[in-house]
N, C-alpha and C. Protein backbone atom coordinates (compact mmCIF):
# COMPACT_ATOMS: atom_id res chain seq x y z
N UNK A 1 75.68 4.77 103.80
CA UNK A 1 74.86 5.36 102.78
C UNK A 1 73.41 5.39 103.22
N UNK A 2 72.79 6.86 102.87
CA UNK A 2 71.49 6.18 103.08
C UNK A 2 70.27 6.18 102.41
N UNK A 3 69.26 5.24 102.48
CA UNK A 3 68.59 5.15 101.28
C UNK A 3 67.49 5.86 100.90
N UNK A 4 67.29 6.24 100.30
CA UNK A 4 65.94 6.88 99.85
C UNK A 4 64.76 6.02 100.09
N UNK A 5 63.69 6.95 100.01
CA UNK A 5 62.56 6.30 100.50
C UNK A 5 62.04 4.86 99.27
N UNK A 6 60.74 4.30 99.04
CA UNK A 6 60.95 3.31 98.63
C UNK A 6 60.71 2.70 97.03
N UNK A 7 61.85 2.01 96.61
CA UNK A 7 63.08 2.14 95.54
C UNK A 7 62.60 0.85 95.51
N UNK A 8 61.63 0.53 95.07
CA UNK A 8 61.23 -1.01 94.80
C UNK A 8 61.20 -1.06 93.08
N UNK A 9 61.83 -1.77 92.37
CA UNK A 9 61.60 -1.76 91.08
C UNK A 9 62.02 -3.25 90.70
N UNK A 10 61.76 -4.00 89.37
CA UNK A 10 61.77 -4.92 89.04
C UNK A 10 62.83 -5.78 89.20
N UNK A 11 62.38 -7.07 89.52
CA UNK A 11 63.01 -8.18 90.09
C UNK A 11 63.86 -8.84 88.56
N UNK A 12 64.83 -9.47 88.83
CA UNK A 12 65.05 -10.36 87.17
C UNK A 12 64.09 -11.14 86.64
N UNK A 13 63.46 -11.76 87.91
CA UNK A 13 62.84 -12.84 87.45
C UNK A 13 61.75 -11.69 87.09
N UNK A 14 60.73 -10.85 87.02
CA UNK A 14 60.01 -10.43 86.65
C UNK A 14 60.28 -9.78 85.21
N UNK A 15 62.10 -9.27 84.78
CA UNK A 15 61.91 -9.03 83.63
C UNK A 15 62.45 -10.24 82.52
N UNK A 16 62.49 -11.30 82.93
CA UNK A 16 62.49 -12.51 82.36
C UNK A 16 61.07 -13.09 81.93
N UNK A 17 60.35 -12.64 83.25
CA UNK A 17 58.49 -13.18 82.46
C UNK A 17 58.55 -12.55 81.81
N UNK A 18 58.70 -11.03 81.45
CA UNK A 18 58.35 -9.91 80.51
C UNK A 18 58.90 -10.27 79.03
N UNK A 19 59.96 -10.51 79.40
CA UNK A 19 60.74 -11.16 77.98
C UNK A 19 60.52 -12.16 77.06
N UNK A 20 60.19 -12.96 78.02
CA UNK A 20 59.21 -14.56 77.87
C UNK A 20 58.07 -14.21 76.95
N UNK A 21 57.27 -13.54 77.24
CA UNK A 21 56.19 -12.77 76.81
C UNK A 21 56.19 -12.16 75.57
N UNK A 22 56.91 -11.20 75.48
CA UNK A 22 57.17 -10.17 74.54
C UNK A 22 57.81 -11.51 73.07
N UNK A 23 58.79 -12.27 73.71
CA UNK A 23 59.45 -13.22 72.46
C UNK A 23 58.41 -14.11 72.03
N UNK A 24 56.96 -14.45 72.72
CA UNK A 24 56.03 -15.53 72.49
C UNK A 24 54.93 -14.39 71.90
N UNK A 25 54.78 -13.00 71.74
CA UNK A 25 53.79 -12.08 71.00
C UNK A 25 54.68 -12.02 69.80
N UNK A 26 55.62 -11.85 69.32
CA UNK A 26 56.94 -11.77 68.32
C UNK A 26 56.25 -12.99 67.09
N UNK A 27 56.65 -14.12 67.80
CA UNK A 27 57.03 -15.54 67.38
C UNK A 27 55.27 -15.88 66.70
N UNK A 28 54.50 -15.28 67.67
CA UNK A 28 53.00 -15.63 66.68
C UNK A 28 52.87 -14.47 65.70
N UNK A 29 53.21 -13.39 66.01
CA UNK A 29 52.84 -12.50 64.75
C UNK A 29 53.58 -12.91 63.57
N UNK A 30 54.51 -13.29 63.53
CA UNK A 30 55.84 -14.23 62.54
C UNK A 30 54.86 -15.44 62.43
N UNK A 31 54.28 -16.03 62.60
CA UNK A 31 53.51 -16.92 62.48
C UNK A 31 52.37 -16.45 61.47
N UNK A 32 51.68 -15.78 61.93
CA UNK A 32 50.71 -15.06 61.17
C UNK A 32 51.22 -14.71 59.83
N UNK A 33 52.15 -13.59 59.74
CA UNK A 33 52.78 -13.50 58.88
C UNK A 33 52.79 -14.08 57.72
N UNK A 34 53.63 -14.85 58.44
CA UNK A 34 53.94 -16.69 57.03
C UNK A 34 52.66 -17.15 56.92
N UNK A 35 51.42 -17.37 57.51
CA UNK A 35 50.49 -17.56 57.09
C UNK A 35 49.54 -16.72 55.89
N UNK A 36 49.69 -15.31 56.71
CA UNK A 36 48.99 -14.27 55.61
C UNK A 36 49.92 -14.43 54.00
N UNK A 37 50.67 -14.72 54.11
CA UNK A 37 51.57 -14.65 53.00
C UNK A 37 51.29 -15.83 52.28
N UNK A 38 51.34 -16.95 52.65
CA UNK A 38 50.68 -18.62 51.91
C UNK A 38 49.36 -18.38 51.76
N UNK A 39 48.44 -17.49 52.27
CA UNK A 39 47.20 -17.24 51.94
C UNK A 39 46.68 -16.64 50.60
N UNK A 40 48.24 -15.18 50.30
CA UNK A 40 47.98 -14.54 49.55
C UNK A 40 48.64 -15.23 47.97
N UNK A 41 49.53 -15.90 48.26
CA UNK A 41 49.86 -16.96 47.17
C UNK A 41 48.93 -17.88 46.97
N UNK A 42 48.23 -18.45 47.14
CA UNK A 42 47.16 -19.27 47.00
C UNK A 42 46.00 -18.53 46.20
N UNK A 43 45.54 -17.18 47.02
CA UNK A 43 44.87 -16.27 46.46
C UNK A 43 44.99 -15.72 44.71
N UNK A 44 46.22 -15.54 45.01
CA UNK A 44 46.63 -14.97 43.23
C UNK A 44 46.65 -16.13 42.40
N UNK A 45 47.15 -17.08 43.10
CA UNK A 45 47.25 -18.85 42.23
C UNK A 45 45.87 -18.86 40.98
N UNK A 46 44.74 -18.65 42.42
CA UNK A 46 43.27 -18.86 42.04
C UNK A 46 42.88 -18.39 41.14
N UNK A 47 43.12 -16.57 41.38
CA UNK A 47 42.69 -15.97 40.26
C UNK A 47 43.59 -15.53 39.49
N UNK A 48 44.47 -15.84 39.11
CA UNK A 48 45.73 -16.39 37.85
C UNK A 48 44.76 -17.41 37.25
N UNK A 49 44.42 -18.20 37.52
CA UNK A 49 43.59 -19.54 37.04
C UNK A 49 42.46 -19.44 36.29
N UNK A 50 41.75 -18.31 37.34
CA UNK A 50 40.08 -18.20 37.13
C UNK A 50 40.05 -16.96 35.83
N UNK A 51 41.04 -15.75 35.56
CA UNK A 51 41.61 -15.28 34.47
C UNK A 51 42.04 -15.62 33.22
N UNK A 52 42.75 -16.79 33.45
CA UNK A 52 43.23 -17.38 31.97
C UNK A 52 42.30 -18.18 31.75
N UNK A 53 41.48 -19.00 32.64
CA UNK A 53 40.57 -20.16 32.06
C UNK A 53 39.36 -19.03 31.38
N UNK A 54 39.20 -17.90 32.14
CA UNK A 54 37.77 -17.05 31.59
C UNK A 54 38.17 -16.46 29.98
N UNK A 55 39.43 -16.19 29.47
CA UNK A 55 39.99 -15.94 28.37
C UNK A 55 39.62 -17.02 27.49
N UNK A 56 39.95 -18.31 27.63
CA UNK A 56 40.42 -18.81 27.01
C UNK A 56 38.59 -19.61 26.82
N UNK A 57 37.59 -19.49 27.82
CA UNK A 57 36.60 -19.61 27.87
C UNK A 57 35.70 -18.27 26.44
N UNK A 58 36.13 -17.71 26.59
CA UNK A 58 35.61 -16.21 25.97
C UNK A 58 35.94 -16.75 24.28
N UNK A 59 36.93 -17.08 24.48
CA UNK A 59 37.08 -18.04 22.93
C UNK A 59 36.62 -18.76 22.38
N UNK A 60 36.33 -19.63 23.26
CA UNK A 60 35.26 -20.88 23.09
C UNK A 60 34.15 -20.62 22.62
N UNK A 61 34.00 -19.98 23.09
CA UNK A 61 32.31 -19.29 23.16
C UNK A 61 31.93 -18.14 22.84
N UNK A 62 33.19 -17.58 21.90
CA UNK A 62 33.11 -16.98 20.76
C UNK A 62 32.72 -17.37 19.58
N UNK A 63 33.50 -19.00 19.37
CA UNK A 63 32.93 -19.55 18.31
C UNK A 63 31.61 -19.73 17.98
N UNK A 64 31.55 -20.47 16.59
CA UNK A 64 30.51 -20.30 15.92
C UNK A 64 29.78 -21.88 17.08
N UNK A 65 28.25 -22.14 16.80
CA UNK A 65 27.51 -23.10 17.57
C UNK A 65 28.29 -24.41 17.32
N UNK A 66 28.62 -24.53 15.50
CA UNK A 66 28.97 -25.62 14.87
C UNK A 66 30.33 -25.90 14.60
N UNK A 67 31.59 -25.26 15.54
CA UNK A 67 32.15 -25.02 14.94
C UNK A 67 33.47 -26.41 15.89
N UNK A 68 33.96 -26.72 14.71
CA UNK A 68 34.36 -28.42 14.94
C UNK A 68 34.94 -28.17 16.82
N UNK A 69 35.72 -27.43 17.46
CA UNK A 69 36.11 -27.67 18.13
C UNK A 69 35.35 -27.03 19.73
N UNK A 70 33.71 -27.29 19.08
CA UNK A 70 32.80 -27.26 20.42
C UNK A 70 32.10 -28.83 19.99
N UNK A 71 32.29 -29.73 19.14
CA UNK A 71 31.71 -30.52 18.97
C UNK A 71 32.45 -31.85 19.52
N UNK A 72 31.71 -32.89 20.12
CA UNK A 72 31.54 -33.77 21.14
C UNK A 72 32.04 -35.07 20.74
N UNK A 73 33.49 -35.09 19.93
CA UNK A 73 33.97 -35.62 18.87
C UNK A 73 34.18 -37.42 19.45
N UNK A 74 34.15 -37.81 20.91
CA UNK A 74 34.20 -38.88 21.44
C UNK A 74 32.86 -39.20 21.57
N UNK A 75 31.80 -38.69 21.55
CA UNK A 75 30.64 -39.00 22.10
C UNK A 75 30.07 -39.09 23.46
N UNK A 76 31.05 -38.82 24.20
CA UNK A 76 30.58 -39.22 25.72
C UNK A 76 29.61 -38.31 26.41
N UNK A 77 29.50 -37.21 25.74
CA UNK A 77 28.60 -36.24 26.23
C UNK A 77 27.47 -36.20 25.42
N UNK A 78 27.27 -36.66 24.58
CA UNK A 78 26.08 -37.10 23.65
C UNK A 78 25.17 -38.69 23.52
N UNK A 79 23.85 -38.35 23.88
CA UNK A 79 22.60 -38.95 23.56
C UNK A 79 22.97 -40.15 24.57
N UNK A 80 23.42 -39.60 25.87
CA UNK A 80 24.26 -40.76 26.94
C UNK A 80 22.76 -40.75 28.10
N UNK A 81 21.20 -39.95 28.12
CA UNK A 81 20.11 -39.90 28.39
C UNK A 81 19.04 -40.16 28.16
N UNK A 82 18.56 -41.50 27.79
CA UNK A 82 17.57 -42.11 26.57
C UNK A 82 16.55 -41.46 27.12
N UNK A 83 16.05 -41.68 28.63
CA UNK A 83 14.60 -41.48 29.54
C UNK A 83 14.89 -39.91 29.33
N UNK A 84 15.88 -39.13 29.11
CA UNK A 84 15.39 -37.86 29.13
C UNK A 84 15.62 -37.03 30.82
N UNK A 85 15.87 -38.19 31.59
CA UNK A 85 15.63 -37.65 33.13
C UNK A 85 16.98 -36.81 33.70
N UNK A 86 18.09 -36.32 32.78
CA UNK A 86 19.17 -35.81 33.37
C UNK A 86 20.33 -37.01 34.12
N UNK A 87 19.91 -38.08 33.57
CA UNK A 87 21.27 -39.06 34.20
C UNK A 87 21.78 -39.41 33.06
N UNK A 88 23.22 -39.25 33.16
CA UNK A 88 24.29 -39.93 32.50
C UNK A 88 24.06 -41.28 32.90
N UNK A 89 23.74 -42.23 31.66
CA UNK A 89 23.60 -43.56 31.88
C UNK A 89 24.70 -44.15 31.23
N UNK A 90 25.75 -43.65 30.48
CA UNK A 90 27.40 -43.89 29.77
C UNK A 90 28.00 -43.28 29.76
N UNK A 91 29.11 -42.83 30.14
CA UNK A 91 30.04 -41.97 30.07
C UNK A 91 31.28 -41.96 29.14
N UNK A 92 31.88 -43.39 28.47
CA UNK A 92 32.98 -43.55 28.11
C UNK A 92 32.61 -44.42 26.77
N UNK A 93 31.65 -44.68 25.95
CA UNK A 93 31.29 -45.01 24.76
C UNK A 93 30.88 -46.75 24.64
N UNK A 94 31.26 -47.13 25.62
CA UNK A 94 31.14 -48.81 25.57
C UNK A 94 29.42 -48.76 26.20
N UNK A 95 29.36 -50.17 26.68
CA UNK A 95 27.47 -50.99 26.60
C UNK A 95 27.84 -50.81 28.17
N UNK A 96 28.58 -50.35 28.49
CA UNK A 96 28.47 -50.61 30.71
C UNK A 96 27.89 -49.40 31.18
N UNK A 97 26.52 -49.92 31.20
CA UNK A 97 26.10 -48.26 32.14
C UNK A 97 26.83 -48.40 33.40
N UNK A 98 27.67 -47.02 33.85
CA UNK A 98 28.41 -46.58 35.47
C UNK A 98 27.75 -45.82 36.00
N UNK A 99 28.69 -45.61 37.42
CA UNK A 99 27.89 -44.73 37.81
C UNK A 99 28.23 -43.06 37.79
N UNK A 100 28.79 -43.07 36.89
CA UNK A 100 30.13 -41.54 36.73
C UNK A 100 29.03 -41.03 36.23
N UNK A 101 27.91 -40.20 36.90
CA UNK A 101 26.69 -39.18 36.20
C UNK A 101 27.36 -38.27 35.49
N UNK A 102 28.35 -37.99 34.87
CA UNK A 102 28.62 -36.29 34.76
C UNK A 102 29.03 -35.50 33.06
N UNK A 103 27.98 -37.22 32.36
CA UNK A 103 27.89 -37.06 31.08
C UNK A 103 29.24 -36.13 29.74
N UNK A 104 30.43 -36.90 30.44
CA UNK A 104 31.61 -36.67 29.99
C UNK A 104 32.46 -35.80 30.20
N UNK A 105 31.73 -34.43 31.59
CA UNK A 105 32.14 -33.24 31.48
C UNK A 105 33.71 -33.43 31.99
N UNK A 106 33.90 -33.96 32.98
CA UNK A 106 35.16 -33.98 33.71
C UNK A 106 36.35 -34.70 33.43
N UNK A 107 36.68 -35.23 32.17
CA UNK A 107 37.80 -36.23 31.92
C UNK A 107 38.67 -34.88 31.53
N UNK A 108 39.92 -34.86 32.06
CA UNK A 108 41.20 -34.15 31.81
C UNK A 108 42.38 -35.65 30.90
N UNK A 109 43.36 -34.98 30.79
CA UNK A 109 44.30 -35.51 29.88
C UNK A 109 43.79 -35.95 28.25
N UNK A 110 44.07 -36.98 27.85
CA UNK A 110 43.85 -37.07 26.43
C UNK A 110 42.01 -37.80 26.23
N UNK A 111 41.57 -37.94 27.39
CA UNK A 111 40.17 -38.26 27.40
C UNK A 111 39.55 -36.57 27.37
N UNK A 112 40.00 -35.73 27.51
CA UNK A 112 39.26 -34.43 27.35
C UNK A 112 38.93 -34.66 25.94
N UNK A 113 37.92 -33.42 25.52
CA UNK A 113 37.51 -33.34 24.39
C UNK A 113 38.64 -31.91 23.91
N UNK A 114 39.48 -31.15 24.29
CA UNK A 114 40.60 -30.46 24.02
C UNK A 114 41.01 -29.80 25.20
N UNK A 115 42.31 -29.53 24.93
CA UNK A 115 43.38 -29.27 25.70
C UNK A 115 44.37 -28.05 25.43
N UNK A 116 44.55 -27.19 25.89
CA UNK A 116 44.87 -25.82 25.66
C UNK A 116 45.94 -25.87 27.11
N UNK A 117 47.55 -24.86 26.68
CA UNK A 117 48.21 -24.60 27.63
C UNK A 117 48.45 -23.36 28.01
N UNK A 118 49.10 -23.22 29.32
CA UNK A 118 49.40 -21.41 29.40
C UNK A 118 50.63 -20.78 28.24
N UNK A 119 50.90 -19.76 28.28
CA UNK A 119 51.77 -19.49 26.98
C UNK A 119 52.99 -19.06 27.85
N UNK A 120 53.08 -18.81 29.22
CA UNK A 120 54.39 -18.58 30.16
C UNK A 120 55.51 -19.58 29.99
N UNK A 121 56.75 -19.40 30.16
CA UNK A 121 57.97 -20.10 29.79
C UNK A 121 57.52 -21.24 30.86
N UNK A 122 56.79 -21.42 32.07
CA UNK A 122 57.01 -22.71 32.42
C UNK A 122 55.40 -23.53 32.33
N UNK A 123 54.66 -22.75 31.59
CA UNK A 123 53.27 -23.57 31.32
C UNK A 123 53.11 -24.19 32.53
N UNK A 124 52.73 -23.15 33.07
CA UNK A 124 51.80 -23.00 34.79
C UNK A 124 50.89 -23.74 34.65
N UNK A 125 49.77 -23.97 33.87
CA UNK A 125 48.42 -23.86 33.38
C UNK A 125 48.03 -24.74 32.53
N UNK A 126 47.12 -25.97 32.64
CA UNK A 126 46.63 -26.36 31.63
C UNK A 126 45.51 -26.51 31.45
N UNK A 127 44.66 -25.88 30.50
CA UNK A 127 43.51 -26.01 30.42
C UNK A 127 42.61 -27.39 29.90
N UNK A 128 41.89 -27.78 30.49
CA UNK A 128 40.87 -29.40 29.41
C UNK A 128 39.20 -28.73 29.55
N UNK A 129 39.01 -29.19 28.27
CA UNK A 129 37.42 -28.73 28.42
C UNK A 129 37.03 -30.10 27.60
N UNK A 130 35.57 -29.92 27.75
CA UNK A 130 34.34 -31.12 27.64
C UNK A 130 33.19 -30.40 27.43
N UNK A 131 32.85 -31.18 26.20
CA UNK A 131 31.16 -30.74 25.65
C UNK A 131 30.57 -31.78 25.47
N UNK A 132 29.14 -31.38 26.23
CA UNK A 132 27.98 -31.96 26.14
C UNK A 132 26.88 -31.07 25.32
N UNK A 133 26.77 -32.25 24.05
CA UNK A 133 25.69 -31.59 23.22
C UNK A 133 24.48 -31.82 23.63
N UNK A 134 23.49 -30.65 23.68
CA UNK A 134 21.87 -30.47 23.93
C UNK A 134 21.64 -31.43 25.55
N UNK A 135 22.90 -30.94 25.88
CA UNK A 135 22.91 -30.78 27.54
C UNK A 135 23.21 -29.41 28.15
N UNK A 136 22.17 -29.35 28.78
CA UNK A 136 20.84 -29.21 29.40
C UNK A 136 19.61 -29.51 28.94
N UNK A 137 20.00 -28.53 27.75
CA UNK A 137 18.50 -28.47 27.04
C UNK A 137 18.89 -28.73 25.52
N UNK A 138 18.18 -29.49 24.22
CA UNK A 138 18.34 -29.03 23.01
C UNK A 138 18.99 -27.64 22.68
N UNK A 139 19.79 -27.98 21.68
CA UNK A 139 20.54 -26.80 20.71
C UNK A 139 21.21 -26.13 21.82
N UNK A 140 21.63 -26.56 22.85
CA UNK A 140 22.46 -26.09 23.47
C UNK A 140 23.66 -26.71 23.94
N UNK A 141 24.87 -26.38 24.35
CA UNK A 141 26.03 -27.06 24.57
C UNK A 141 26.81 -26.90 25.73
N UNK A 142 26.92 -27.78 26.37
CA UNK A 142 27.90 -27.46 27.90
C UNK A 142 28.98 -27.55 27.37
N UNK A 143 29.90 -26.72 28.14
CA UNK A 143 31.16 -26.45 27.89
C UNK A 143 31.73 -26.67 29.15
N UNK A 144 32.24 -27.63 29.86
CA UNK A 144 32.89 -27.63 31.10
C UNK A 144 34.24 -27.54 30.90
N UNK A 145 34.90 -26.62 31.67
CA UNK A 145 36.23 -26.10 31.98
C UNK A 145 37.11 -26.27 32.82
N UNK A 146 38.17 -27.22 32.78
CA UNK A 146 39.08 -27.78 33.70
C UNK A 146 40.38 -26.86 33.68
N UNK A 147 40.85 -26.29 34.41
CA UNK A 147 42.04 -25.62 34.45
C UNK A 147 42.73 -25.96 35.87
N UNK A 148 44.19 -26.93 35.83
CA UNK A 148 44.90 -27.55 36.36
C UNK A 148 46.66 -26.66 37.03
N UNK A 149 47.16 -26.44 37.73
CA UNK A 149 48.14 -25.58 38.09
C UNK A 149 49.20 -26.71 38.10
N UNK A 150 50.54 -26.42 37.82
CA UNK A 150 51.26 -27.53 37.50
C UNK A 150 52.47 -26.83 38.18
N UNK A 151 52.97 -27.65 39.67
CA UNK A 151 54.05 -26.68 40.62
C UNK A 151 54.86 -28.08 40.77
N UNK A 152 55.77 -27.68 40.82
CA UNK A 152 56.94 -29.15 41.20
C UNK A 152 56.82 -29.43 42.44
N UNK A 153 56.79 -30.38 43.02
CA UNK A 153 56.73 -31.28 44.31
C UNK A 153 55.62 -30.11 44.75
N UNK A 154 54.68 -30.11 44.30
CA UNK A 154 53.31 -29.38 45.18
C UNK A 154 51.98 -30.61 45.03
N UNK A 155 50.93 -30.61 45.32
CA UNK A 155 49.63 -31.31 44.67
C UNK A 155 49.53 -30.26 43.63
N UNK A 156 48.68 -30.75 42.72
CA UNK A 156 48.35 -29.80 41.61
C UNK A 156 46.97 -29.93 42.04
N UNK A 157 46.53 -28.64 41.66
CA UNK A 157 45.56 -27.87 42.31
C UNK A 157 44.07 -27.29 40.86
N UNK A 158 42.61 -27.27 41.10
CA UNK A 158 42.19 -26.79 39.85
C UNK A 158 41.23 -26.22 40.28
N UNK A 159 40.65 -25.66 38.98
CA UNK A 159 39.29 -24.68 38.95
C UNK A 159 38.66 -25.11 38.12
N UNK A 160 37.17 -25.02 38.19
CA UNK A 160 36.42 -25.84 37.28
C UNK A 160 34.87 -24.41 37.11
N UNK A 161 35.08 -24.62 35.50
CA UNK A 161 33.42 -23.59 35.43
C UNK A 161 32.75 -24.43 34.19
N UNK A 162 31.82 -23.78 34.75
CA UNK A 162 30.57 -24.55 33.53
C UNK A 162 30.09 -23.77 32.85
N UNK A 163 30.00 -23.53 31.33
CA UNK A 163 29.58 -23.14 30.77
C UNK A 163 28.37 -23.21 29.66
N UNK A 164 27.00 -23.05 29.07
CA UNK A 164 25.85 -23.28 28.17
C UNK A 164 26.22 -22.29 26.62
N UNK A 165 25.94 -22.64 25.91
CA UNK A 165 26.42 -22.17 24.71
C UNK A 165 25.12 -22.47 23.64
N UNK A 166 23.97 -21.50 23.53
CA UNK A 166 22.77 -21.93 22.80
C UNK A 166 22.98 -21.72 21.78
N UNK A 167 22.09 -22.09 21.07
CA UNK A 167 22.32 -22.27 18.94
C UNK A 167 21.52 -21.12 19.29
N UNK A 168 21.67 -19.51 18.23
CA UNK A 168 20.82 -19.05 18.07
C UNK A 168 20.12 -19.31 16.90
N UNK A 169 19.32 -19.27 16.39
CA UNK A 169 18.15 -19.77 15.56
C UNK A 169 17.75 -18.28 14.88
């Protein structure tokens, strides 16, 4: 037989690197993938969260200035600043000044000042809020907003906003 001129074309072992290759560009984009995807669940988690807490915020602060359930019914967010200088010098109603500055805003569970849930069959969502009266300023009211995500064998995860609520006069 005879051969044609020259007929050099790929070795195995050369389309084995190729393969090698091609299955290790595959295997990270599949990687990526599953990443972009846990990214975008996380994403909607958030603002699923940052949605119902702004609703349920819009309510709040719909109400009237005086109206019992913006009022600071434990005390911990009230007259907890004698000097006036912006430090929480009590947080929890007893004689022990701590050092928890944050003049009651952040207690979740039955230390919140109320507690609101999602209305979905598996109550995703729980909301805790905290008021501080004539914090910041006189005749005005912080409203801090705890909203908690509640996933089985996950960490539970939250969002937090702050809200001012002035007396108008």
């Amino acid at each position: 037989m005879k051969r044609l001129g020259n007929e050099a074309g790929f070795t195995l072992l050369e389309v084995m690197i190729a393969g090698v290759i091609l299955a290790i560009g595959i295997l990270t984009y599949a990687g990526l993938q599953i990443s972009a995807t846990k990214g975008n669940a996380t994403s909607i988690s958030i603002t699923s969260k940052s949605n119902w807490a702004a609703d349920q915020v819009e309510k709040l602060l719909s109400l009237s200035y005086n109206d019992l359930v913006l009022l600071d019914e434990d005390g911990d967010g009230t007259d907890q600043d004698p000097l006036g200088i912006g430090i929480d010098r009590d947080d929890n109603g007893d004689t022990i000044v701590d050092d928890d500055e944050n003049f009651g805003l952040h207690h979740i569970g039955a230390a919140a000042d109320g507690t609101a849930f999602s209305l979905d069959a598996n109550q995703t969502y729980t909301i805790f809020w905290n008021i501080a009266v004539d914090k910041p300023l006189v005749d005005t009211v912080t409203v801090h907003v705890i909203v908690i995500s509640k996933k089985q064998n996950a960490a539970q995860k939250s969002v937090e906003f702050d809200y001012i609520k002035a007396k108008i006069i």
